[in-house]
C-alpha atoms as a PDB file:
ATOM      1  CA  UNK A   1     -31.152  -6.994  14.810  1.00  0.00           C
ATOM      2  CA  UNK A   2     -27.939  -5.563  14.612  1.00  0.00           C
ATOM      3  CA  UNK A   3     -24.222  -6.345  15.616  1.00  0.00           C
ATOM      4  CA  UNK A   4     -21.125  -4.418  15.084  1.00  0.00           C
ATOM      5  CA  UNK A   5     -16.882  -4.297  16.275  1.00  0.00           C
ATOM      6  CA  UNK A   6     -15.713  -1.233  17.555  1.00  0.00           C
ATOM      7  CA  UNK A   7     -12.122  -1.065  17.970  1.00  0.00           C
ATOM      8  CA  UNK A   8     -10.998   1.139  21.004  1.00  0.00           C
ATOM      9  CA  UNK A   9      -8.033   3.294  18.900  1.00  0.00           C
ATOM     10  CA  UNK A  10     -10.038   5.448  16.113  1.00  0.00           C
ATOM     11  CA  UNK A  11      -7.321   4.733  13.759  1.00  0.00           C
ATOM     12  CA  UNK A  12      -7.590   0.948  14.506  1.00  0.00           C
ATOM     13  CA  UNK A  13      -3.428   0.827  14.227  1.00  0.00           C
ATOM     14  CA  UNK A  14      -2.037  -2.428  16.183  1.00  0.00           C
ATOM     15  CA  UNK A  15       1.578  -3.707  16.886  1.00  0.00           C
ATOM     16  CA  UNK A  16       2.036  -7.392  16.820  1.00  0.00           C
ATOM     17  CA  UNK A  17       2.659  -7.248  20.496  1.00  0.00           C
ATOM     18  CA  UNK A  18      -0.010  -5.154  21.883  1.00  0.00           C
ATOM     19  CA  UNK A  19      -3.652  -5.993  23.143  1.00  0.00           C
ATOM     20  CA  UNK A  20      -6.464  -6.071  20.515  1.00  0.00           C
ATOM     21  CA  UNK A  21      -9.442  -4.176  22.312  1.00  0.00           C
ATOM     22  CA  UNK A  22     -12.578  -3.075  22.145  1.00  0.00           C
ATOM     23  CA  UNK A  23     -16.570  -3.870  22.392  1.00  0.00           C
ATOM     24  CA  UNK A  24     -19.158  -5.828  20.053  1.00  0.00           C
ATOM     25  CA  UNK A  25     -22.452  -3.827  20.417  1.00  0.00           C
ATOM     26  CA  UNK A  26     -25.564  -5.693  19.403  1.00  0.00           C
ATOM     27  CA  UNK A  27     -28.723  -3.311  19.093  1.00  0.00           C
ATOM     28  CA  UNK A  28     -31.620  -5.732  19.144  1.00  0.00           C
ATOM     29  CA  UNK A  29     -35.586  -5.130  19.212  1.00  0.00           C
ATOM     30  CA  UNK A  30     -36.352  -8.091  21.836  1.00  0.00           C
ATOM     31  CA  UNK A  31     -33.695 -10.219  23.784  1.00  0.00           C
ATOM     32  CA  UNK A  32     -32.364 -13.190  22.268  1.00  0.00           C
ATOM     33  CA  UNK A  33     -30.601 -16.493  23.564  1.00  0.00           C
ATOM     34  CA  UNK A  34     -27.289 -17.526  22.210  1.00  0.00           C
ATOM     35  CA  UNK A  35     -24.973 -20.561  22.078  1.00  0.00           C
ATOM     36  CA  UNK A  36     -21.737 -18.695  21.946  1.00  0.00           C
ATOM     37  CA  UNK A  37     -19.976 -15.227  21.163  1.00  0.00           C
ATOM     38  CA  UNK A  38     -16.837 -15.946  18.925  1.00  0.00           C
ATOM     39  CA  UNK A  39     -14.079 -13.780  18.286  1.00  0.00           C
ATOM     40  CA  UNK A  40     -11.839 -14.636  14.742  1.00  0.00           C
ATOM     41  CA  UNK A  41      -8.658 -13.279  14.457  1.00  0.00           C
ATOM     42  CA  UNK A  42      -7.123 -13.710  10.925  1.00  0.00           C
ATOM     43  CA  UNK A  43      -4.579 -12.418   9.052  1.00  0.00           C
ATOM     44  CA  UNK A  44      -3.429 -13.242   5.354  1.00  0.00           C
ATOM     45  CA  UNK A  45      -0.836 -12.108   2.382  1.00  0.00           C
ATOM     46  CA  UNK A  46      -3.732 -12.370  -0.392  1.00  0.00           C
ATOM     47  CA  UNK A  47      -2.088 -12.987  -3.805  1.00  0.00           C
ATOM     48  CA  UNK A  48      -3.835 -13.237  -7.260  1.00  0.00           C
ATOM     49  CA  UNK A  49      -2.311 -13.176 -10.981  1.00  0.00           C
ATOM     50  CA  UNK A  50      -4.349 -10.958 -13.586  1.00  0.00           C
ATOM     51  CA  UNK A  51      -4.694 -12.097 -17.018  1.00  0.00           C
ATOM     52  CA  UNK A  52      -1.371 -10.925 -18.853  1.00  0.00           C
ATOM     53  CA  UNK A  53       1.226 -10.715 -16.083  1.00  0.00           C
ATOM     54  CA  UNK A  54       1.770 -14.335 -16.436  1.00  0.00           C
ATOM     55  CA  UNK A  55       1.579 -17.190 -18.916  1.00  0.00           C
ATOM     56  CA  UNK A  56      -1.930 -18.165 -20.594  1.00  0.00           C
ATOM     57  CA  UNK A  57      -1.469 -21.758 -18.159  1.00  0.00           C
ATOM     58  CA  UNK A  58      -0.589 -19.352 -14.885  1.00  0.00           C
ATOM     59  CA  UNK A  59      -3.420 -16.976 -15.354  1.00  0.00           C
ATOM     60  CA  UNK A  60      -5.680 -19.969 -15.323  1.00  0.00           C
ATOM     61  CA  UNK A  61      -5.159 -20.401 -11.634  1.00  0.00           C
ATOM     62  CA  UNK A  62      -6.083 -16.685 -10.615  1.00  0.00           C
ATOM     63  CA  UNK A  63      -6.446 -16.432  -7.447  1.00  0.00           C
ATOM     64  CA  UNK A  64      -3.113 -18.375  -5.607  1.00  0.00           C
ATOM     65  CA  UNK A  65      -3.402 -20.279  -2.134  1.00  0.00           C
ATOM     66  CA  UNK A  66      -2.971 -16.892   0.698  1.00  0.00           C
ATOM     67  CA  UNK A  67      -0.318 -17.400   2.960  1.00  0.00           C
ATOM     68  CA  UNK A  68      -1.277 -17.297   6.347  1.00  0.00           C
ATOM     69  CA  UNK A  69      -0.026 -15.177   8.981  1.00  0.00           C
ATOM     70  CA  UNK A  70      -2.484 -15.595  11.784  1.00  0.00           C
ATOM     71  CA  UNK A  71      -5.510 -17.259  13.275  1.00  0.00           C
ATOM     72  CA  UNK A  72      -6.738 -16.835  16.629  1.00  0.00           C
ATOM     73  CA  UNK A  73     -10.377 -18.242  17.733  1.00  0.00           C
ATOM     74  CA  UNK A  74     -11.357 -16.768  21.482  1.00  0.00           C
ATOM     75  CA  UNK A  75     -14.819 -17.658  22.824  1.00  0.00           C
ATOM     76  CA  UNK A  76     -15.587 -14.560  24.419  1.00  0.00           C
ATOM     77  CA  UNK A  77     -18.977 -16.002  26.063  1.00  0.00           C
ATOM     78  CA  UNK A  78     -20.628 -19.160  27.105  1.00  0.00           C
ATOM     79  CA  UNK A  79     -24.330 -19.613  26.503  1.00  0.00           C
ATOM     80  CA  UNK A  80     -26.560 -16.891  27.718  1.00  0.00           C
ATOM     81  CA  UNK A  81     -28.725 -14.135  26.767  1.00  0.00           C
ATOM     82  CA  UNK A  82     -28.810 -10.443  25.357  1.00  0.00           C
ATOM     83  CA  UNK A  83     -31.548  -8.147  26.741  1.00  0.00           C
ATOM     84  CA  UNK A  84     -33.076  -5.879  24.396  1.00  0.00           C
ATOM     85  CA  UNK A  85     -31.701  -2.516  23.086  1.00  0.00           C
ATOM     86  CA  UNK A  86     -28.114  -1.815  23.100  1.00  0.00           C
ATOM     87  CA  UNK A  87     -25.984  -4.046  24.768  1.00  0.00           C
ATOM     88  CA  UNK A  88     -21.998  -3.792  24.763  1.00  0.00           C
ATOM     89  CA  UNK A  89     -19.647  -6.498  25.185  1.00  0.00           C
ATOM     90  CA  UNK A  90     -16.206  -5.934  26.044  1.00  0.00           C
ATOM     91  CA  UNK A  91     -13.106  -7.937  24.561  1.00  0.00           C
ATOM     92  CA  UNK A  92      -9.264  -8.164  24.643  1.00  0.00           C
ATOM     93  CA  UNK A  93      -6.990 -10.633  22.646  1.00  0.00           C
ATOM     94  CA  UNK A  94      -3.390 -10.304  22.495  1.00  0.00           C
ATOM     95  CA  UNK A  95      -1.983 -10.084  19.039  1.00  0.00           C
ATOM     96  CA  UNK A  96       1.482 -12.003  19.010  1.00  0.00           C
ATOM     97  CA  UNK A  97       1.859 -14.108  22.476  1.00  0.00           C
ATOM     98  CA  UNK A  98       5.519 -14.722  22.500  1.00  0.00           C
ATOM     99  CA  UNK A  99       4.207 -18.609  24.017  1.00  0.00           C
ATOM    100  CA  UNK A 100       2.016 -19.096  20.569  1.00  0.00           C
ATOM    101  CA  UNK A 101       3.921 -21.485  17.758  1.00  0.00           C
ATOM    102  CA  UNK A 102       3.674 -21.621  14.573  1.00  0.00           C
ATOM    103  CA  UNK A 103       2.729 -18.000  13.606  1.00  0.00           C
ATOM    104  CA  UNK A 104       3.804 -16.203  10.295  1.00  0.00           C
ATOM    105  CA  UNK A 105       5.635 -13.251  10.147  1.00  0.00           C
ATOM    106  CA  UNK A 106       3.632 -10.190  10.999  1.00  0.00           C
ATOM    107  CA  UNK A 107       3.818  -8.456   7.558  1.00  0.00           C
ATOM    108  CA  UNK A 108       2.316  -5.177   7.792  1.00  0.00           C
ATOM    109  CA  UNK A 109      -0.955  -3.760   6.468  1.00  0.00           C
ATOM    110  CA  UNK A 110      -0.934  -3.475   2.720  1.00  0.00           C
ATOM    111  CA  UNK A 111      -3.176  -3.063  -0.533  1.00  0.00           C
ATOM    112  CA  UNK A 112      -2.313  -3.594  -3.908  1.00  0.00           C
ATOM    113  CA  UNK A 113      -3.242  -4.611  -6.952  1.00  0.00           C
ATOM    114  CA  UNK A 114      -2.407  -8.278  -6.927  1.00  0.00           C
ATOM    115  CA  UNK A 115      -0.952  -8.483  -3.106  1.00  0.00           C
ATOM    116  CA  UNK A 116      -2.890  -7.577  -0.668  1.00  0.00           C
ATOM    117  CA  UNK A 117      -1.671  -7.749   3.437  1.00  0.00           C
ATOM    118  CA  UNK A 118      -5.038  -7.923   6.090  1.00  0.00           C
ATOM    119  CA  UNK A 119      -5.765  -8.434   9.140  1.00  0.00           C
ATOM    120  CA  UNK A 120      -9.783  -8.768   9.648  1.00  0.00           C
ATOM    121  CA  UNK A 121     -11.949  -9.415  13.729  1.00  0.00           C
ATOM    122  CA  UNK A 122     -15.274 -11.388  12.961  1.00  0.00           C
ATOM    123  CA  UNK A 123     -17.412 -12.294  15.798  1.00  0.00           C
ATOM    124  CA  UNK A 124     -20.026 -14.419  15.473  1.00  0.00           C
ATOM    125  CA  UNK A 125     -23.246 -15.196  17.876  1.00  0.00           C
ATOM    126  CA  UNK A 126     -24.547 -18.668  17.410  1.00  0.00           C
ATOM    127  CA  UNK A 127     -28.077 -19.070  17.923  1.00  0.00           C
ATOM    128  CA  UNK A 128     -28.512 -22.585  17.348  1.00  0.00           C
ATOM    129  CA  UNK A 129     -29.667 -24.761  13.840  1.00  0.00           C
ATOM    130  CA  UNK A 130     -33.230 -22.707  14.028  1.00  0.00           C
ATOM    131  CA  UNK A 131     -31.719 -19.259  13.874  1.00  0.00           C
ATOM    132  CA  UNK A 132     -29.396 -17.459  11.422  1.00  0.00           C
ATOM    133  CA  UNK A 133     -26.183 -16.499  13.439  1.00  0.00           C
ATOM    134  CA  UNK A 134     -25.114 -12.734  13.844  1.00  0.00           C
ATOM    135  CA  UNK A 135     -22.086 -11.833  12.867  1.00  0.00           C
ATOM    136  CA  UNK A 136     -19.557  -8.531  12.013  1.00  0.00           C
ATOM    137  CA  UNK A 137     -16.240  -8.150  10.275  1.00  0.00           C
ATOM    138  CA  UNK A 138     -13.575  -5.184  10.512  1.00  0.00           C
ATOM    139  CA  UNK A 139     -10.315  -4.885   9.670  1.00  0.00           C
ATOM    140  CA  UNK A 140      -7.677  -3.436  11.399  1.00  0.00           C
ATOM    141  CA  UNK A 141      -4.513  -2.148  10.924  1.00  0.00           C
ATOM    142  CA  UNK A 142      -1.270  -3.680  11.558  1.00  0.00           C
ATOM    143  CA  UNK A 143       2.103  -2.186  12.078  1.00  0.00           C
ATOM    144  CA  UNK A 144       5.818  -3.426  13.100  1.00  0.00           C
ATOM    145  CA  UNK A 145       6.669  -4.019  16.018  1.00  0.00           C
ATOM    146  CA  UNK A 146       8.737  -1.109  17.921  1.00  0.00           C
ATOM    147  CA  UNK A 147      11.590  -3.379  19.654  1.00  0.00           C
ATOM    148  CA  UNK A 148      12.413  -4.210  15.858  1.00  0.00           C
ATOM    149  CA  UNK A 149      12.454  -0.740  14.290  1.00  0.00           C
ATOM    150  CA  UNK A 150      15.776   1.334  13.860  1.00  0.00           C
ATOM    151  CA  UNK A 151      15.814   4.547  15.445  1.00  0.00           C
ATOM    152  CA  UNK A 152      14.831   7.690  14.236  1.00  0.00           C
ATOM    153  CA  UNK A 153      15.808   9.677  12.281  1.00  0.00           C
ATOM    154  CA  UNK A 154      17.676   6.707   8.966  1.00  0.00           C
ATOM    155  CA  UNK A 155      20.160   8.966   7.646  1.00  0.00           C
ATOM    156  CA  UNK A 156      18.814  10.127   4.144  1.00  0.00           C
ATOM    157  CA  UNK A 157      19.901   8.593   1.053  1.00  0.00           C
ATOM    158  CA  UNK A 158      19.989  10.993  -1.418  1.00  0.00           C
ATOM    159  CA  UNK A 159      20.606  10.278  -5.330  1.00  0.00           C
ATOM    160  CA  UNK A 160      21.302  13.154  -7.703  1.00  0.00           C
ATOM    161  CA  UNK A 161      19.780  12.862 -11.010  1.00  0.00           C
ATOM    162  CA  UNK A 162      20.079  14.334 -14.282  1.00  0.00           C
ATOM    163  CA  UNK A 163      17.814  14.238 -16.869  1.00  0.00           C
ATOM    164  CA  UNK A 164      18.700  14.864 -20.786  1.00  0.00           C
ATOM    165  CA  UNK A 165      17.770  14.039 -24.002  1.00  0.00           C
ATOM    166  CA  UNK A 166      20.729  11.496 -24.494  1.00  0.00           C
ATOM    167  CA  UNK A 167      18.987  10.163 -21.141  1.00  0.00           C
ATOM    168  CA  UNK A 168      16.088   8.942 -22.556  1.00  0.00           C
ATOM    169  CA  UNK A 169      15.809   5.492 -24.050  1.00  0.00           C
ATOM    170  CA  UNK A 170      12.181   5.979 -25.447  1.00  0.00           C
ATOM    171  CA  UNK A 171      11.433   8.504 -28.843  1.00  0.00           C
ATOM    172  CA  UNK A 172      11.536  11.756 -28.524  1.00  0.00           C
ATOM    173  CA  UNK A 173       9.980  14.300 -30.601  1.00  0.00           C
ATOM    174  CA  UNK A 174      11.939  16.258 -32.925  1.00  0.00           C
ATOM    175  CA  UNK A 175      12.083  19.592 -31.082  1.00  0.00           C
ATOM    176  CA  UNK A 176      13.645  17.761 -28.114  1.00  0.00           C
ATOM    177  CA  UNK A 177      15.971  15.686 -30.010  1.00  0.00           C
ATOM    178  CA  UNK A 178      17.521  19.149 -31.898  1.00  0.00           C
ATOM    179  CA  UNK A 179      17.105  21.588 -28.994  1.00  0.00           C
ATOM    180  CA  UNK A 180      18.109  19.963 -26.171  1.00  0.00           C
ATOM    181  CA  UNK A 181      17.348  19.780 -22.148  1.00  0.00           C
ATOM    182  CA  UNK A 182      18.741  19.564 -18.822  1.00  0.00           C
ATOM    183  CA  UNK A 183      17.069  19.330 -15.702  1.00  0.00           C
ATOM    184  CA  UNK A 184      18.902  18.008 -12.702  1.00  0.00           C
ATOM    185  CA  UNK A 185      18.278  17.719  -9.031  1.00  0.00           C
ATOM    186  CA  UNK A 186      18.374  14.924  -5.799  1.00  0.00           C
ATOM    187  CA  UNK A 187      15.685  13.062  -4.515  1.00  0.00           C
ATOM    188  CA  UNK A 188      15.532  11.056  -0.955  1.00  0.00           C
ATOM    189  CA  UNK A 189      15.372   6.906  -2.236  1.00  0.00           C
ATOM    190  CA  UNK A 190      15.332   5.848   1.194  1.00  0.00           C
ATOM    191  CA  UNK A 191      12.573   7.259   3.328  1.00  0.00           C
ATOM    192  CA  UNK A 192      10.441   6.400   6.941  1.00  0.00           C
ATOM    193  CA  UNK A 193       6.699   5.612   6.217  1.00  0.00           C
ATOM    194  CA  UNK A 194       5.970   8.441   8.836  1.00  0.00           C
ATOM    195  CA  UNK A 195       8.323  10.743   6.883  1.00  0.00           C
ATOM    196  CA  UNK A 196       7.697  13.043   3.702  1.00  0.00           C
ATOM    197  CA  UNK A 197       9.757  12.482   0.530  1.00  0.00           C
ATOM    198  CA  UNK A 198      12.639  15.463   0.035  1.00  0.00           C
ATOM    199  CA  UNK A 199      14.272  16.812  -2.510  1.00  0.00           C
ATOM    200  CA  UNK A 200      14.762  19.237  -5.271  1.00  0.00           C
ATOM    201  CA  UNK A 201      15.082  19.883  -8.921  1.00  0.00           C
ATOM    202  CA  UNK A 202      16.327  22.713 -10.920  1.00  0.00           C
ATOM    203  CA  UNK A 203      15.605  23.140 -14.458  1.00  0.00           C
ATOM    204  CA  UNK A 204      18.907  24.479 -16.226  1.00  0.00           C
ATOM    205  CA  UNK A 205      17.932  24.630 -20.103  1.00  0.00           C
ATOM    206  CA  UNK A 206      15.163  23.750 -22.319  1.00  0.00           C
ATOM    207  CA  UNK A 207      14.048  24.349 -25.782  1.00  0.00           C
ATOM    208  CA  UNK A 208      10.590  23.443 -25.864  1.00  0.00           C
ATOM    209  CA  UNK A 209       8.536  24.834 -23.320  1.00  0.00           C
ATOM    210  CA  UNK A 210       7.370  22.716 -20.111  1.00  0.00           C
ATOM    211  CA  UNK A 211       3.704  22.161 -19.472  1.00  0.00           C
ATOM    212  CA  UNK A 212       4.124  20.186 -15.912  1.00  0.00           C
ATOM    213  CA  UNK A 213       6.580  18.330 -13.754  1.00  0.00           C
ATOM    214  CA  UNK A 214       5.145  15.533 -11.498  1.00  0.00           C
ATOM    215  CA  UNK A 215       6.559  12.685  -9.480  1.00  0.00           C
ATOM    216  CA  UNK A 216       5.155   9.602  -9.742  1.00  0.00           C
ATOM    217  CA  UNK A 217       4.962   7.073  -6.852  1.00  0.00           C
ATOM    218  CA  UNK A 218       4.717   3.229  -8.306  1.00  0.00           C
ATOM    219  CA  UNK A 219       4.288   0.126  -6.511  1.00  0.00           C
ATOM    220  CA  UNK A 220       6.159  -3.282  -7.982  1.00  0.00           C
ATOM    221  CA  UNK A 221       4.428  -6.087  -6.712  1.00  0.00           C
ATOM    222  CA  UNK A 222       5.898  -9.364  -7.967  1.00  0.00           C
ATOM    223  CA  UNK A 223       4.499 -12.920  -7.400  1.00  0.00           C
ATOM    224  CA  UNK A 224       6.519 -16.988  -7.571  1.00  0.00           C
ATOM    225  CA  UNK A 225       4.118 -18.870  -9.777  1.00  0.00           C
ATOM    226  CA  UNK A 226       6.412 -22.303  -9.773  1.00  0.00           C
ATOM    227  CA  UNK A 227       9.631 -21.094 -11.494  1.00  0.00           C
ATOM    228  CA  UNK A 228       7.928 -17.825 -13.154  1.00  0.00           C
ATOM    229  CA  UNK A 229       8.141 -14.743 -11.487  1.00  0.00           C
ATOM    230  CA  UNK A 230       4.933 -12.380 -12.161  1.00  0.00           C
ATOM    231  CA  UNK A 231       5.938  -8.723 -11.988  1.00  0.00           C
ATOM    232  CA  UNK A 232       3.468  -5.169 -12.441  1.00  0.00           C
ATOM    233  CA  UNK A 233       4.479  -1.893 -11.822  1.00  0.00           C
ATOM    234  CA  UNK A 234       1.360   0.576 -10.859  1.00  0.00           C
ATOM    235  CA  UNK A 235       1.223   4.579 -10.232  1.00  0.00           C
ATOM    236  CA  UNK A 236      -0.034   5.136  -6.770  1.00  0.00           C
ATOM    237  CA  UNK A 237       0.120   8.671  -6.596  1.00  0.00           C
ATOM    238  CA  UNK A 238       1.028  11.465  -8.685  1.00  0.00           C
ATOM    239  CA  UNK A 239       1.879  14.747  -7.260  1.00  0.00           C
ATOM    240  CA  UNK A 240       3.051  17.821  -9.205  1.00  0.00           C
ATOM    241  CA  UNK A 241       5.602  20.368  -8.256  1.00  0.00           C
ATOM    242  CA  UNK A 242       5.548  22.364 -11.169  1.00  0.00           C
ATOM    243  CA  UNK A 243       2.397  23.877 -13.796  1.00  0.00           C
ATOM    244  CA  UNK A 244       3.449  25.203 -16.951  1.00  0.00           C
ATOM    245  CA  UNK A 245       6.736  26.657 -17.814  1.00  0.00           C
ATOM    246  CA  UNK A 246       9.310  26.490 -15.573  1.00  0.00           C
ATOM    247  CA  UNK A 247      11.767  29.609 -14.903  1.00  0.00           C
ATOM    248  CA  UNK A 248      15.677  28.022 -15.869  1.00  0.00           C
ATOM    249  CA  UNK A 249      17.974  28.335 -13.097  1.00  0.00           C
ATOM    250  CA  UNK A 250      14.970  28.021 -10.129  1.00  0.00           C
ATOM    251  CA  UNK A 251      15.445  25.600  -7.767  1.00  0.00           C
ATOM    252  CA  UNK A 252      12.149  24.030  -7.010  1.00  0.00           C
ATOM    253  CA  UNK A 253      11.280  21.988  -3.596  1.00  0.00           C
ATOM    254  CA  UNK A 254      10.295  17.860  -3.871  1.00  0.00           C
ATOM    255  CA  UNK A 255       7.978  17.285  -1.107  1.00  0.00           C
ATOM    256  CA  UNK A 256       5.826  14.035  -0.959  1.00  0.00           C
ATOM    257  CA  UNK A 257       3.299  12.717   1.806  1.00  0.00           C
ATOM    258  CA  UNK A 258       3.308   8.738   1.562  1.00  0.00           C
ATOM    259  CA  UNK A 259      -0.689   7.022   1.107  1.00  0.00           C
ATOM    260  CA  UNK A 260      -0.887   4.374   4.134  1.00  0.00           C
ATOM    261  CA  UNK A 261      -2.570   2.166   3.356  1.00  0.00           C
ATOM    262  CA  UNK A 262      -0.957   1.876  -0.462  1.00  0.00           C
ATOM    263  CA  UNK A 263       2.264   2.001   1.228  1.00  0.00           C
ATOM    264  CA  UNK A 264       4.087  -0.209   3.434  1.00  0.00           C
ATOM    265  CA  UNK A 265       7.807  -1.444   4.368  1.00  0.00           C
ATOM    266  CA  UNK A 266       9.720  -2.571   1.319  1.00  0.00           C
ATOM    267  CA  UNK A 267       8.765  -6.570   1.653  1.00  0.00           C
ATOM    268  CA  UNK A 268      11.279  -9.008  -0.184  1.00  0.00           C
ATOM    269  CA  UNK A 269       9.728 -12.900   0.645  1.00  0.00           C
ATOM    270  CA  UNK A 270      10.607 -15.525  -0.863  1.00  0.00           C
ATOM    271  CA  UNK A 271       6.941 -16.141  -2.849  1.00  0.00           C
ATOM    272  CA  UNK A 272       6.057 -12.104  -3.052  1.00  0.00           C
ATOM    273  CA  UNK A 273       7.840  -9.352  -3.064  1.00  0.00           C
ATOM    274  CA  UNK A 274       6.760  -5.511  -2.668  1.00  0.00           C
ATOM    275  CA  UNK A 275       8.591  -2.843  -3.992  1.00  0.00           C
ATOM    276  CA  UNK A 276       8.272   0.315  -4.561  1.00  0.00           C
ATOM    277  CA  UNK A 277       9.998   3.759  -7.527  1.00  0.00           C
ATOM    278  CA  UNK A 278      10.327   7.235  -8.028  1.00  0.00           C
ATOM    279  CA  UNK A 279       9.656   7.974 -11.638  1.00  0.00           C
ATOM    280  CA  UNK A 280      10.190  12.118 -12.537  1.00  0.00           C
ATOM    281  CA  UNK A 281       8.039  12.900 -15.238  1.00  0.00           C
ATOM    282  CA  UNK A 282       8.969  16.393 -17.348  1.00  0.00           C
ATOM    283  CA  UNK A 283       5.923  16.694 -19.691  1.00  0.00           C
ATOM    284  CA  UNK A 284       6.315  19.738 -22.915  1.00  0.00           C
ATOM    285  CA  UNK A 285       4.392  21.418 -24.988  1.00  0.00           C
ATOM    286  CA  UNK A 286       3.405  19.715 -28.031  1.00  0.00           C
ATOM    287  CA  UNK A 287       0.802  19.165 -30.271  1.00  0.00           C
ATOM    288  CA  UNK A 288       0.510  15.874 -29.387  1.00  0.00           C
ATOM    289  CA  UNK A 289      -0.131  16.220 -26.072  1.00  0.00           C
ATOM    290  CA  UNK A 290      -3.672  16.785 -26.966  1.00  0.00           C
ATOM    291  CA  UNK A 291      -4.467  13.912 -29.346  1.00  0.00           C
ATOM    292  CA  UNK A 292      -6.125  11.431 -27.365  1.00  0.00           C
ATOM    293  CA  UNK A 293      -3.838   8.373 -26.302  1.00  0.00           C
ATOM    294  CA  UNK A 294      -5.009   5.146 -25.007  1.00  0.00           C
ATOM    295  CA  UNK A 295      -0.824   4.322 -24.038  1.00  0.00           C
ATOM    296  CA  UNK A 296       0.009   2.442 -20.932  1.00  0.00           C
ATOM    297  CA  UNK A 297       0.087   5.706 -18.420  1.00  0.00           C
ATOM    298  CA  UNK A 298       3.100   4.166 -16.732  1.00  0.00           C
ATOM    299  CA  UNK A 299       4.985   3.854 -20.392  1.00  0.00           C
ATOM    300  CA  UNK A 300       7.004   6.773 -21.636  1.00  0.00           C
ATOM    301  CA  UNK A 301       5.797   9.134 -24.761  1.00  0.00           C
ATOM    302  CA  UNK A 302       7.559  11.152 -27.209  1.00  0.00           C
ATOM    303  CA  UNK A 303       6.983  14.715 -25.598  1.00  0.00           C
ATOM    304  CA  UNK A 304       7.640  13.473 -21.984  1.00  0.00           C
ATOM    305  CA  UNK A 305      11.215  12.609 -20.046  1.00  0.00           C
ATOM    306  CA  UNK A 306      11.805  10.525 -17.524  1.00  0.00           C
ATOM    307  CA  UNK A 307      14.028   9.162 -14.834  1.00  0.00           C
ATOM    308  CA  UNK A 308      13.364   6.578 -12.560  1.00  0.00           C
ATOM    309  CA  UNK A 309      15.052   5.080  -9.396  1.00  0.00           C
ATOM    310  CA  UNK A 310      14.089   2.381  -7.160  1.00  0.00           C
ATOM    311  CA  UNK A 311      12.655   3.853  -3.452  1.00  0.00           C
ATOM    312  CA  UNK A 312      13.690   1.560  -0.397  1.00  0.00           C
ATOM    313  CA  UNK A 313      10.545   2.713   2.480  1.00  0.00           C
ATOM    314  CA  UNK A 314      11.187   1.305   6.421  1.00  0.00           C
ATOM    315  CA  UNK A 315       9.322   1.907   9.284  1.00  0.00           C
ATOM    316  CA  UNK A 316      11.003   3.469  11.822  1.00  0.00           C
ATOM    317  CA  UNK A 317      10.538   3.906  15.863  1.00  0.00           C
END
């Protein structure tokens, strides 16, 4: 005996507003009888605190009470039976009904490393106290509502940037520090969830040869624990516009396709917050490069420079 929730949109993408639909299709070998067929609607801001990001009393607590957004209970049958084979059952729940009280703010879809935003459909067939209940769980995805987006296109905000040995706040290694660089550019720091980030970066002098350039895309979740705030920064994607040495004087294009599902609106609340950077990485040939290193990969090294800003992402109509 089987049961399963199939969504009716493939990518299982929901507005706040709009009708949750779709079928719960039980595959059975021989009909059954049932008590009830229960649809749960939930929806939760999951926070935790890892070991080190806090105090050693904080980090006792773990896991911290979620803050709930939604629940929604809809009996979607009475008593009856289901026949044998495959049988479909057809639902539809509204999301957000504008009568409801009491709701949370509709935060959108998110997952990170100590936040985490979902929104989850379990249905449940009671049998009665002599048989073990069926039941399925899926998530689905939940994005803002349209009526409170701002039209498209958001003007781009673009930041130049210039990055330089006397830039750098970290050791460098000697060949750096005597010989010099200059690589300068502009990036987008405001940018749609549906849009690419643009930009471009020219490198105008260097010593020491370049082995890569990459941008890195990090996430800054930060958590209230009483009157502490507990902040980590994470690299969610890396992407490279440049492999090995770089020709001075070339302009070279910044183009960078958002994850979804690591991504989401910035979100400043007053218990959590979710932010997100741009960190350009120039690494260079050295000899150190290939000792091993067992360095924070988000920390800063002697034959790399850096520049970071902070990346504002909306969601946009």
């Amino acid at each position: 005996m089987s049961v399963e929730i199939k969504l009716s949109r493939f990518n299982r993408i929901y507005r706040p507003g709009e009708l949750l639909e779709g079928k719960i299709i039980t595959t059975l070998n021989s009909s059954i009888s049932y008590q009830s067929i229960r649809l749960t609607l939930n929806g939760a801001v999951n926070l935790q605190v890892r070991g080190g990001l806090a105090g050693v009393i904080e980090s006792l607590y773990g896991v911290i009470k979620p803050i709930p957004i939604m629940k929604k209970v809809v009996d979607v049958r009475s008593s009856g039976k289901i026949g044998s084979g495959t049988t479909e059952i057809p639902f539809s729940v509204i999301l957000k009904d504008p009568k409801e009280k009491n709701l949370g703010k509709f935060y959108e879809t998110f997952h990170g490393g100590n936040i985490s935003i979902q929104y989850l459909a379990t249905v449940d067939i009671a049998r009665g106290y002599l048989h073990k209940p069926l039941s399925a769980t899926i998530e689905f995805i939940v994005e803002s509502d349209k009526d409170n987006l701002p039209p498209k296109p958001i003007p781009p905000d673009m930041v130049i940037f210039y990055i330089t040995q006397d830039t750098q706040r970290h050791t460098l290694i000697s060949e750096l520090k005597s010989g010099g660089f200059r690589i300068t550019g502009r990036i987008c720091t405001q940018c749609s969830l549906s849009d690419p980030i643009n930009g471009e970066l020219t490198v105008e002098a260097s010593v020491v040869p370049i082995r890569s350039i990459d941008i890195h895309l990090l996430r800054v979740e930060s958590i209230l624990i009483g009157e502490r705030i507990a902040t980590e920064s994470s690299v969610i994607q890396e992407t490279q516009i440049a492999d090995g040495d770089v020709c001075r004087g070339m302009t070279l294009p910044i183009y960078i396709i958002l994850p979804r599902l690591l991504t989401c609106p910035t979100i400043l609340a007053g218990p959590f917050s979710i932010e997100f950077k741009l960190s350009i990485v120039i690494t260079f040939e050295s000899d150190l490069y290939k000792k091993p290193s067992k360095a924070d990969p988000v920390s800063s090294k002697p034959w790399m420079a850096t520049e970071s800003m902070p990346l504002e992402l909306v969601r946009t109509a």
